[in-house]
Protein backbone atom coordinates (compact mmCIF):
# COMPACT_ATOMS: atom_id res chain seq x y z
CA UNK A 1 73.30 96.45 73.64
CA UNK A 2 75.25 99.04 71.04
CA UNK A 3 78.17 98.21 70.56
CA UNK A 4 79.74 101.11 71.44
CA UNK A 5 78.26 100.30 75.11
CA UNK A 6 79.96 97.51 74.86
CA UNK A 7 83.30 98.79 74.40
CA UNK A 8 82.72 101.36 77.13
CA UNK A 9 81.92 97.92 79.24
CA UNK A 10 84.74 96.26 78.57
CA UNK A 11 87.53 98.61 78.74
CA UNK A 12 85.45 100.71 81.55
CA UNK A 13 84.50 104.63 80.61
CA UNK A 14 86.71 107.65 80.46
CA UNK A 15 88.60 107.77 83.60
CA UNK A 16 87.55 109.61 86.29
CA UNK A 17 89.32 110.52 89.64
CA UNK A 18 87.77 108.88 92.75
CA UNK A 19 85.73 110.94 95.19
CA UNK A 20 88.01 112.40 98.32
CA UNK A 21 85.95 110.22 101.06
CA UNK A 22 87.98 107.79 102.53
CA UNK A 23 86.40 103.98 102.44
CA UNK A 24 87.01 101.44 105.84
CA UNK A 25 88.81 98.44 104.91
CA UNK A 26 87.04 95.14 103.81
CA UNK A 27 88.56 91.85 103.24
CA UNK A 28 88.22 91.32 99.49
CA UNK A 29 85.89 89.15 97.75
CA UNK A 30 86.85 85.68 95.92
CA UNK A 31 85.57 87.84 92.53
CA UNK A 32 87.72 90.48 93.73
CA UNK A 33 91.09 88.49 94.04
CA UNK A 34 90.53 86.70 90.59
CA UNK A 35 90.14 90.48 89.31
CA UNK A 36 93.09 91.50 90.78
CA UNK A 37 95.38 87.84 89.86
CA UNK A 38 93.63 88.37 86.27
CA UNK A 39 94.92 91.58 86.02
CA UNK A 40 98.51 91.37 87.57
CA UNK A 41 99.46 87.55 86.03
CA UNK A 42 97.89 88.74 82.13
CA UNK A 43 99.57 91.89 82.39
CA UNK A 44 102.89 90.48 83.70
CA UNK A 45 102.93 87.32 81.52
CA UNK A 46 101.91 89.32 78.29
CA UNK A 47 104.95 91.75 78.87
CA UNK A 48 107.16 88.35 79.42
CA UNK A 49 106.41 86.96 76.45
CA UNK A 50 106.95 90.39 74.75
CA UNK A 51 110.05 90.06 75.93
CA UNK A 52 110.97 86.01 75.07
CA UNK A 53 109.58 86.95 71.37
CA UNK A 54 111.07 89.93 70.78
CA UNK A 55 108.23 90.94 68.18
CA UNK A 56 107.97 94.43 66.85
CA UNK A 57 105.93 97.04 69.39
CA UNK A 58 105.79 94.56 72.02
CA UNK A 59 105.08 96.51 74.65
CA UNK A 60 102.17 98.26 73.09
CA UNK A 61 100.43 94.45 73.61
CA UNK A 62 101.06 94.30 77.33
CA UNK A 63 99.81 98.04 77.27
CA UNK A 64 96.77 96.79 75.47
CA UNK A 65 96.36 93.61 77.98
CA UNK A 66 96.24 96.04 81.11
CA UNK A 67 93.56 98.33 79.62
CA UNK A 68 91.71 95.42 78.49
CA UNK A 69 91.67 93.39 82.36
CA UNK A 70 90.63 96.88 84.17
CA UNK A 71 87.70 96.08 82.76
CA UNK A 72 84.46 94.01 84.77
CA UNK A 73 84.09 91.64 81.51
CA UNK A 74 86.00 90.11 78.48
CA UNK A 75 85.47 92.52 75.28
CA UNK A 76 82.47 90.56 73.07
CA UNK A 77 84.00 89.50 69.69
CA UNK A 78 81.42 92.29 67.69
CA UNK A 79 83.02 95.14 69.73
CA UNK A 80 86.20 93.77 69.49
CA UNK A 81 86.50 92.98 65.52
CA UNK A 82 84.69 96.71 65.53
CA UNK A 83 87.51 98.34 67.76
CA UNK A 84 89.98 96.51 65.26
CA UNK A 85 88.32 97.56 62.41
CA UNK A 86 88.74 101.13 64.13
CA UNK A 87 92.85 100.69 64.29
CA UNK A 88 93.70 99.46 60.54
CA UNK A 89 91.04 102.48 59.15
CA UNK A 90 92.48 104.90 61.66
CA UNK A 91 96.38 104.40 61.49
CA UNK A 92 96.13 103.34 57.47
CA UNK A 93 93.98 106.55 56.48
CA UNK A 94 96.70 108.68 58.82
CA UNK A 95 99.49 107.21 57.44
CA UNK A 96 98.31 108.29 53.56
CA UNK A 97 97.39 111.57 54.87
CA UNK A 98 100.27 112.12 56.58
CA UNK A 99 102.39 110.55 53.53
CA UNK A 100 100.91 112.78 51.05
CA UNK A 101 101.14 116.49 53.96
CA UNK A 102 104.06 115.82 54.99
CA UNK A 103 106.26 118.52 52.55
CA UNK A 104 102.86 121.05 53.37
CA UNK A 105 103.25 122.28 56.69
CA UNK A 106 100.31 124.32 56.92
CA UNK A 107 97.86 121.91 55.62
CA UNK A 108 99.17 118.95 57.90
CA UNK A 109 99.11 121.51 60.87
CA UNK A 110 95.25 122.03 59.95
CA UNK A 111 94.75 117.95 59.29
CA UNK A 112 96.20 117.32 62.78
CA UNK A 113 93.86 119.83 65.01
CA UNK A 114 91.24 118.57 62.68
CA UNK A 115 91.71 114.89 63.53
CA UNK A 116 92.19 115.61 67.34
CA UNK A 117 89.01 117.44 67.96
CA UNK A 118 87.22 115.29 66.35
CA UNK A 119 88.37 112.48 67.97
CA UNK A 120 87.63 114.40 71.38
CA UNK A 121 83.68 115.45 70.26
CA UNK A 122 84.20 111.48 69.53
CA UNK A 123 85.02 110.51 73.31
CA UNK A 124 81.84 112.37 74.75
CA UNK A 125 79.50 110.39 72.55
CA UNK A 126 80.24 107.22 74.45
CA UNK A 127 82.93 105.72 72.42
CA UNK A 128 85.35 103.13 74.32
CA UNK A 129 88.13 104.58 76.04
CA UNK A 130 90.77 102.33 73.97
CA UNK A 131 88.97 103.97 70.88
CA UNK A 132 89.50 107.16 71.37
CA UNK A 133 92.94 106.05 72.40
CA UNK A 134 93.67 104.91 69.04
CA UNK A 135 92.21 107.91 67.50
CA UNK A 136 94.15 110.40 69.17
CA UNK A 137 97.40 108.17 68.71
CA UNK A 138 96.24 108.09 64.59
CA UNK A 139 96.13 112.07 64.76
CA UNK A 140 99.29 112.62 66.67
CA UNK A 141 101.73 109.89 66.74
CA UNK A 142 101.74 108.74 62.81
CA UNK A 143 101.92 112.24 61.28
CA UNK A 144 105.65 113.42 63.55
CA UNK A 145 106.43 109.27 62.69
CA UNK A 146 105.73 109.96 59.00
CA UNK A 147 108.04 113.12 59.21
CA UNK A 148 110.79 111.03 60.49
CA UNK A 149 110.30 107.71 58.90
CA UNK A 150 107.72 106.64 56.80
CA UNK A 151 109.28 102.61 56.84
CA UNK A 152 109.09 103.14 60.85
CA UNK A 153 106.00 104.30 60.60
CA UNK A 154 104.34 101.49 58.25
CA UNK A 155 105.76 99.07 60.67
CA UNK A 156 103.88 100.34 63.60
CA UNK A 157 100.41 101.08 61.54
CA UNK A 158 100.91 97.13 61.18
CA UNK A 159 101.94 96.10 64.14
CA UNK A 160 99.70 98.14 66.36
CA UNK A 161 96.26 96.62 65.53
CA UNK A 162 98.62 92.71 65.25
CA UNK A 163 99.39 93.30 69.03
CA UNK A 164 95.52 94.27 69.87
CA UNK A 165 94.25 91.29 68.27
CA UNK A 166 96.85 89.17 70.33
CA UNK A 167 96.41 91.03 73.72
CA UNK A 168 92.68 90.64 73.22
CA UNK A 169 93.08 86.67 72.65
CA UNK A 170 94.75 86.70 75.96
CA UNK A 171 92.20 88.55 78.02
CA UNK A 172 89.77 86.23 76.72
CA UNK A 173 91.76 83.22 77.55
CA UNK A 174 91.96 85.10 81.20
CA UNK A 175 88.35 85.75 81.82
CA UNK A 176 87.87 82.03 81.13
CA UNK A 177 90.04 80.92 83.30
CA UNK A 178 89.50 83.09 85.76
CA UNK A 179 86.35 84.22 85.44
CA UNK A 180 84.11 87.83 85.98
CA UNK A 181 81.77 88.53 88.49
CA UNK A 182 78.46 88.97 86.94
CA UNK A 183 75.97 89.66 90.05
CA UNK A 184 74.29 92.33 91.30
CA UNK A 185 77.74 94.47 92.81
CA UNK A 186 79.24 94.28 89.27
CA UNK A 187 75.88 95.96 87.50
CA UNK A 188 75.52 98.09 90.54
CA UNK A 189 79.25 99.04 89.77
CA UNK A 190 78.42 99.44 86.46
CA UNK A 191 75.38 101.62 87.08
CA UNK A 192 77.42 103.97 89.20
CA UNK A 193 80.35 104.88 87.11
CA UNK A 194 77.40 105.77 84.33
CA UNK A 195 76.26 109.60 85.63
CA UNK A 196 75.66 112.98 84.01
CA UNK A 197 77.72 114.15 81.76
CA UNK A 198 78.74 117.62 81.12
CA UNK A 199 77.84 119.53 77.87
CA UNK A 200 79.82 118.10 75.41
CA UNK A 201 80.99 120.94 72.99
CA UNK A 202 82.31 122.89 76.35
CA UNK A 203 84.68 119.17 77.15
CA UNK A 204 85.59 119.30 73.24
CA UNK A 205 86.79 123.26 73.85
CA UNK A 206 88.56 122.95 76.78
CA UNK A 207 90.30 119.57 75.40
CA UNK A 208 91.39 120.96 72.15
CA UNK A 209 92.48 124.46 74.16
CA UNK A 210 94.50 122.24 76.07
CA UNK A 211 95.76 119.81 73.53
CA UNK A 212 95.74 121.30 69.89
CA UNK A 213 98.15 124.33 70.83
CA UNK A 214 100.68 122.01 72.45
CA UNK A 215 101.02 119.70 69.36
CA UNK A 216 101.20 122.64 67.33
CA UNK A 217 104.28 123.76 69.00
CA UNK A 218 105.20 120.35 69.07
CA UNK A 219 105.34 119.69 65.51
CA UNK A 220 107.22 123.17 64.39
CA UNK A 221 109.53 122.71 66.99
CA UNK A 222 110.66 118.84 66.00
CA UNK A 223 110.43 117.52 69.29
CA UNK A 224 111.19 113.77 69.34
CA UNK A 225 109.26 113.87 72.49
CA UNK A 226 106.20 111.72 71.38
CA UNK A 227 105.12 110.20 75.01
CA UNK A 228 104.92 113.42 75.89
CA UNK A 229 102.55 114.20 73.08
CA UNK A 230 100.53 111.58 73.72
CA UNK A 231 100.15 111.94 77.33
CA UNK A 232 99.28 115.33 77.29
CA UNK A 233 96.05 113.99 74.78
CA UNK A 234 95.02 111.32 77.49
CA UNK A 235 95.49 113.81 80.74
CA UNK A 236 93.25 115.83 78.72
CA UNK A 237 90.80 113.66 78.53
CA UNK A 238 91.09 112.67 81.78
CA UNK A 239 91.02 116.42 83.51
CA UNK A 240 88.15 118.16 81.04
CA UNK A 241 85.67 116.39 82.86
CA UNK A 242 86.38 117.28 86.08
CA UNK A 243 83.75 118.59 88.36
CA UNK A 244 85.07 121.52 91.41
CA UNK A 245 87.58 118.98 92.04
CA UNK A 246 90.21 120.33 89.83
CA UNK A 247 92.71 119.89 92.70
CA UNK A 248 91.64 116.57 94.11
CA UNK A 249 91.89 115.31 90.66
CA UNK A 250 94.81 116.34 89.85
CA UNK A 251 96.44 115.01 93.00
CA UNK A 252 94.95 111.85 92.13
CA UNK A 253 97.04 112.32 88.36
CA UNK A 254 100.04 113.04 90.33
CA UNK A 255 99.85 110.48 92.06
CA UNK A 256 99.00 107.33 90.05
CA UNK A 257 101.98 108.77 87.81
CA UNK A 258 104.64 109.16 90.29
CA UNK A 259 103.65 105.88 91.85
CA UNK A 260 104.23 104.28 88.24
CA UNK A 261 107.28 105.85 87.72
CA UNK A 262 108.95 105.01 90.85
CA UNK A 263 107.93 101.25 90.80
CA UNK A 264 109.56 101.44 87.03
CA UNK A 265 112.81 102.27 88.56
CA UNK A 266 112.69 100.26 90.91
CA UNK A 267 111.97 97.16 88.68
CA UNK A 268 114.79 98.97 86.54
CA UNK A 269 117.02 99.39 89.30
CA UNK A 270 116.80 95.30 89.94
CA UNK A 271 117.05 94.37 86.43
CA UNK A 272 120.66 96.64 86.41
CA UNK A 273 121.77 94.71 89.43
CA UNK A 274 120.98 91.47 87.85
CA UNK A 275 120.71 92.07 83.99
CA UNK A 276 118.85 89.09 83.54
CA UNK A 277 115.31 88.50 81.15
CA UNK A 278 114.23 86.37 84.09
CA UNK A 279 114.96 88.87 86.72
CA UNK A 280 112.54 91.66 84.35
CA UNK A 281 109.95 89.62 83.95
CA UNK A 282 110.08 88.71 87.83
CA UNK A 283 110.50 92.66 88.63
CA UNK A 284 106.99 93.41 86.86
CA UNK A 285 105.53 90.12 88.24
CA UNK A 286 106.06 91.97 91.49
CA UNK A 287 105.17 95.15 90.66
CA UNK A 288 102.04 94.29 88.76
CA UNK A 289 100.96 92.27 91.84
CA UNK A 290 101.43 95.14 93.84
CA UNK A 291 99.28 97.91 91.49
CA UNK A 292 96.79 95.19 91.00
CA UNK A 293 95.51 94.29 94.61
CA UNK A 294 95.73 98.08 95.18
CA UNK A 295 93.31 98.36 91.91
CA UNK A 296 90.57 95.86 93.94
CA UNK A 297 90.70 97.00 97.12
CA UNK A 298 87.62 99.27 98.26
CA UNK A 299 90.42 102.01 98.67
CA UNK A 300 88.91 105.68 97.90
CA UNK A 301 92.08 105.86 95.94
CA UNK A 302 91.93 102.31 93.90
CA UNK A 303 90.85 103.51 90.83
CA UNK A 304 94.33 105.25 90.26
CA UNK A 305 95.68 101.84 90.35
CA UNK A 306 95.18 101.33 86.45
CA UNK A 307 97.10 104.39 85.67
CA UNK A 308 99.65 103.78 87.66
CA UNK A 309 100.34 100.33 85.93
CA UNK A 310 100.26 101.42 82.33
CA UNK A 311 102.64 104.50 83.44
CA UNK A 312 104.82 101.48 84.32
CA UNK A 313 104.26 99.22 81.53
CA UNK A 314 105.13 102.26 79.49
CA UNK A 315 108.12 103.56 81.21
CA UNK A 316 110.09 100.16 82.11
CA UNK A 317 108.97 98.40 79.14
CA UNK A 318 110.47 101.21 76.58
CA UNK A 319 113.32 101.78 79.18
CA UNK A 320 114.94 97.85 78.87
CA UNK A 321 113.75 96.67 75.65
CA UNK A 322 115.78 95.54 73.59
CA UNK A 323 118.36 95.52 76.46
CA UNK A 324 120.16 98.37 74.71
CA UNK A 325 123.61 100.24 76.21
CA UNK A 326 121.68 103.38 76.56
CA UNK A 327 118.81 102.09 79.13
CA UNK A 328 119.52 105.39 81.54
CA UNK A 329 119.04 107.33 79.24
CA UNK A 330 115.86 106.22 77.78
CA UNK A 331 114.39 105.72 81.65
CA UNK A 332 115.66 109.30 82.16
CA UNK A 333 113.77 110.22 79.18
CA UNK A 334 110.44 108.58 79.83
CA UNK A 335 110.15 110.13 83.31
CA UNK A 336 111.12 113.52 82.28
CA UNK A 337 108.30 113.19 79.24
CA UNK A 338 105.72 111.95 81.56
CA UNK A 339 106.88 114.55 84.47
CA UNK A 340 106.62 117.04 81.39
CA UNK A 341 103.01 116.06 79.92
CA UNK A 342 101.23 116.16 83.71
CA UNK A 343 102.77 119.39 84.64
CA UNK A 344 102.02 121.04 80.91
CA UNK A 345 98.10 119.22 81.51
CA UNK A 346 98.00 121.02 85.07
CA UNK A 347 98.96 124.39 83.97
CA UNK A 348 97.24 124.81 81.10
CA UNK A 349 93.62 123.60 82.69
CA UNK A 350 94.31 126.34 85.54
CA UNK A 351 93.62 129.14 82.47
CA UNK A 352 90.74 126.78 80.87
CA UNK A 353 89.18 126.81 83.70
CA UNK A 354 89.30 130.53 84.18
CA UNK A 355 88.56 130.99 80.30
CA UNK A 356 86.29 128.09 80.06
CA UNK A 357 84.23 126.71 82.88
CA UNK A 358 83.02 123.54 82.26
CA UNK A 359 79.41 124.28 84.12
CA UNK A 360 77.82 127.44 82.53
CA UNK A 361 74.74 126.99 85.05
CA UNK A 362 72.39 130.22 85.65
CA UNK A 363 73.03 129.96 89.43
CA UNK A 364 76.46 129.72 89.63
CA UNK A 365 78.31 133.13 89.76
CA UNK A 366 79.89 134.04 86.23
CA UNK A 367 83.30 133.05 86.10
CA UNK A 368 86.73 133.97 83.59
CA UNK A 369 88.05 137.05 82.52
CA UNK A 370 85.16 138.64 80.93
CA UNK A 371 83.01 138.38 84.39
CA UNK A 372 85.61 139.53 86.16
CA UNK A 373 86.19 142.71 83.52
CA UNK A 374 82.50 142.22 84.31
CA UNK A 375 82.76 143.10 88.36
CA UNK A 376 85.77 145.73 88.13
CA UNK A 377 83.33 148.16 85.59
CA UNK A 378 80.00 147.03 87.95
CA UNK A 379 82.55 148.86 91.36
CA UNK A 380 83.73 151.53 89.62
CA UNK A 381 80.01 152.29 88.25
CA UNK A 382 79.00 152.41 91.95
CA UNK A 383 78.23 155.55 93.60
């Protein structure tokens, strides 16, 4: 197997919003409930630790972990050592590039929609999801870092690939000890998510008209606002794709998200009642539990699960750590950003899809504003 297929295998493809159908209720399998304890007690235990250690970027490990346990197998040590290979050469090279742009504002601008297209033509080849992930954090994450810090900056070009290596250890200590199921439902599972994909250079254009313009704006404006940034790259993603379900799939965004967020204030709201490390770390236990045995149920909605928990991982995790004074204001912050980044996605794919359809089929009736300029001369030409 390539191992690109491999990395789409372990950290599952490009996420895609479950159908509408509803799905009757099944007690879950024994490979099921190790799934979901693998996933809930890695993810939970990997952000305690963060939090015992206190080691720079923490929190992108326990990020890391969850992405890596959605996933029907441990990540094989080629397409691992490949996908870390991927983080030093993407982050390093963007760092120097970034370094040596940064007082040219035109050039960098030009670097940056560069580097973000092509690491969306990148995603529809079959790359790994947590690949492209990387890329798109290399092209827009380091350069505004460089701008503002270029010490801060080295530090997390250094860190990020140290806390893959170490989340990936874990998950493969995890799928030993609890191990995958490797039968015929898990291949048949696999099979399914595998399907036709649209034409690729029509998911590039409507990615970059969503994506590139936005970080444009973001970067001559100075925004410090770099969650929002990079979730508006990932909802990308996540909406080109989608298939005369635009609505139903963006419910389904809505609605992982605001699930995430309000089980991060909750676990925030505990943790302010009883400021205590073990009192976090219990908080996420709980949570992660929670997201995790709705991720392996048979649930039409289940896939929305993973989301969910890395929108929590993300939001509580950079809300308490280090324990700082200004905690409500950084929770504020996160929400808003998030909030921000799905509504900005939404909005901006209603026009794409007007402008750009992602299905240009012969049959289907010509869409946009040019078919409908189209139409209006066709009437008035009418007798």
């Amino acid at each position: 197997m390539p191992i690109d297929a491999d990395l789409t295998a372990a950290t599952g493809p490009m996420p895609d919003m479950p159908p509408p159908e509803t799905v009757a209720r099944a007690a879950l399998s024994p490979a099921a409930n190790r799934h979901g304890l693998r996933l809930a007690l890695g993810t939970s235990a990997a952000f305690a630790l963060a939090l015992v250690l206190g080691w720079p970027l923490a929190t992108f490990s326990a990020v890391f972990v969850a992405l890596f346990l959605q996933g029907p197998a441990a990540m094989p040590p080629p397409a691992f050592w490949r996908l870390f290979q991927q983080a030093v050469v993407f982050l390093a090279a963007s760092w120097l590039v970034s370094s040596v742009l940064a007082a040219y504002a035109v050039p960098l601008l030009i670097a940056i929609a560069l580097a973000v297209a092509i690491s969306f033509r990148w995603s529809t080849t079959g790359a790994g999801m947590l690949s492209v992930v990387l890329a798109l954090m290399a092209s827009l994450m380091i350069p505004n870092l460089v701008i503002t810090s270029k010490d801060l900056t080295l530090i997390l070009v250094i860190w990020i690939p140290a806390n893959l290596a170490v989340a990936w250890l874990w998950t493969v200590f995890l799928f030993w000890l609890l191990p995958a199921s490797t039968g015929p439902a898990a291949r048949a599972a696999a099979a399914a998510a595998a399907g036709p994909r649209p034409d690729p250079g029509r998911l590039v254009l409507r990615m970059s008209l969503v994506t590139i313009p936005f970080a444009m704006l973001f970067f001559l404006s100075g925004s410090g606002m770099l969650i929002t940034l990079f979730f508006v790259a990932i909802l990308s993603m996540q909406l080109a794709a989608a298939r005369g379900a635009g609505p139903a799939v963006a419910k389904g965004m809505l609605k992982a998200n605001l699930i995430g967020g309000i089980a991060a204030i909750i676990a925030y709201e505990i943790t302010v009642i009883a400021p205590l490390m073990l009192v976090a770390m219990l908080a996420v236990t709980l949570a992660a539990l929670t997201l995790a045995r709705w991720f392996v149920s048979e649930h039409a909605d289940s896939a929305l699960a993973g989301s969910a928990l890395t929108t929590l991982i993300i939001v509580y995790g950079g809300a308490i750590s280090p324990f700082t004074g200004d905690a409500d204001v950084k929770m504020l912050d996160r929400l808003w950003q998030v909030g921000f980044a799905l509504g900005f996605v939404l909005l901006a794919y209603l026009v794409v899809d007007a402008l750009v359809p992602l299905d240009k089929g012969t049959n289907a009736p010509p869409r946009g504003l040019r078919a409908l300029v189209r139409r209006r001369r066709a009437q008035r030409a009418r007798p």
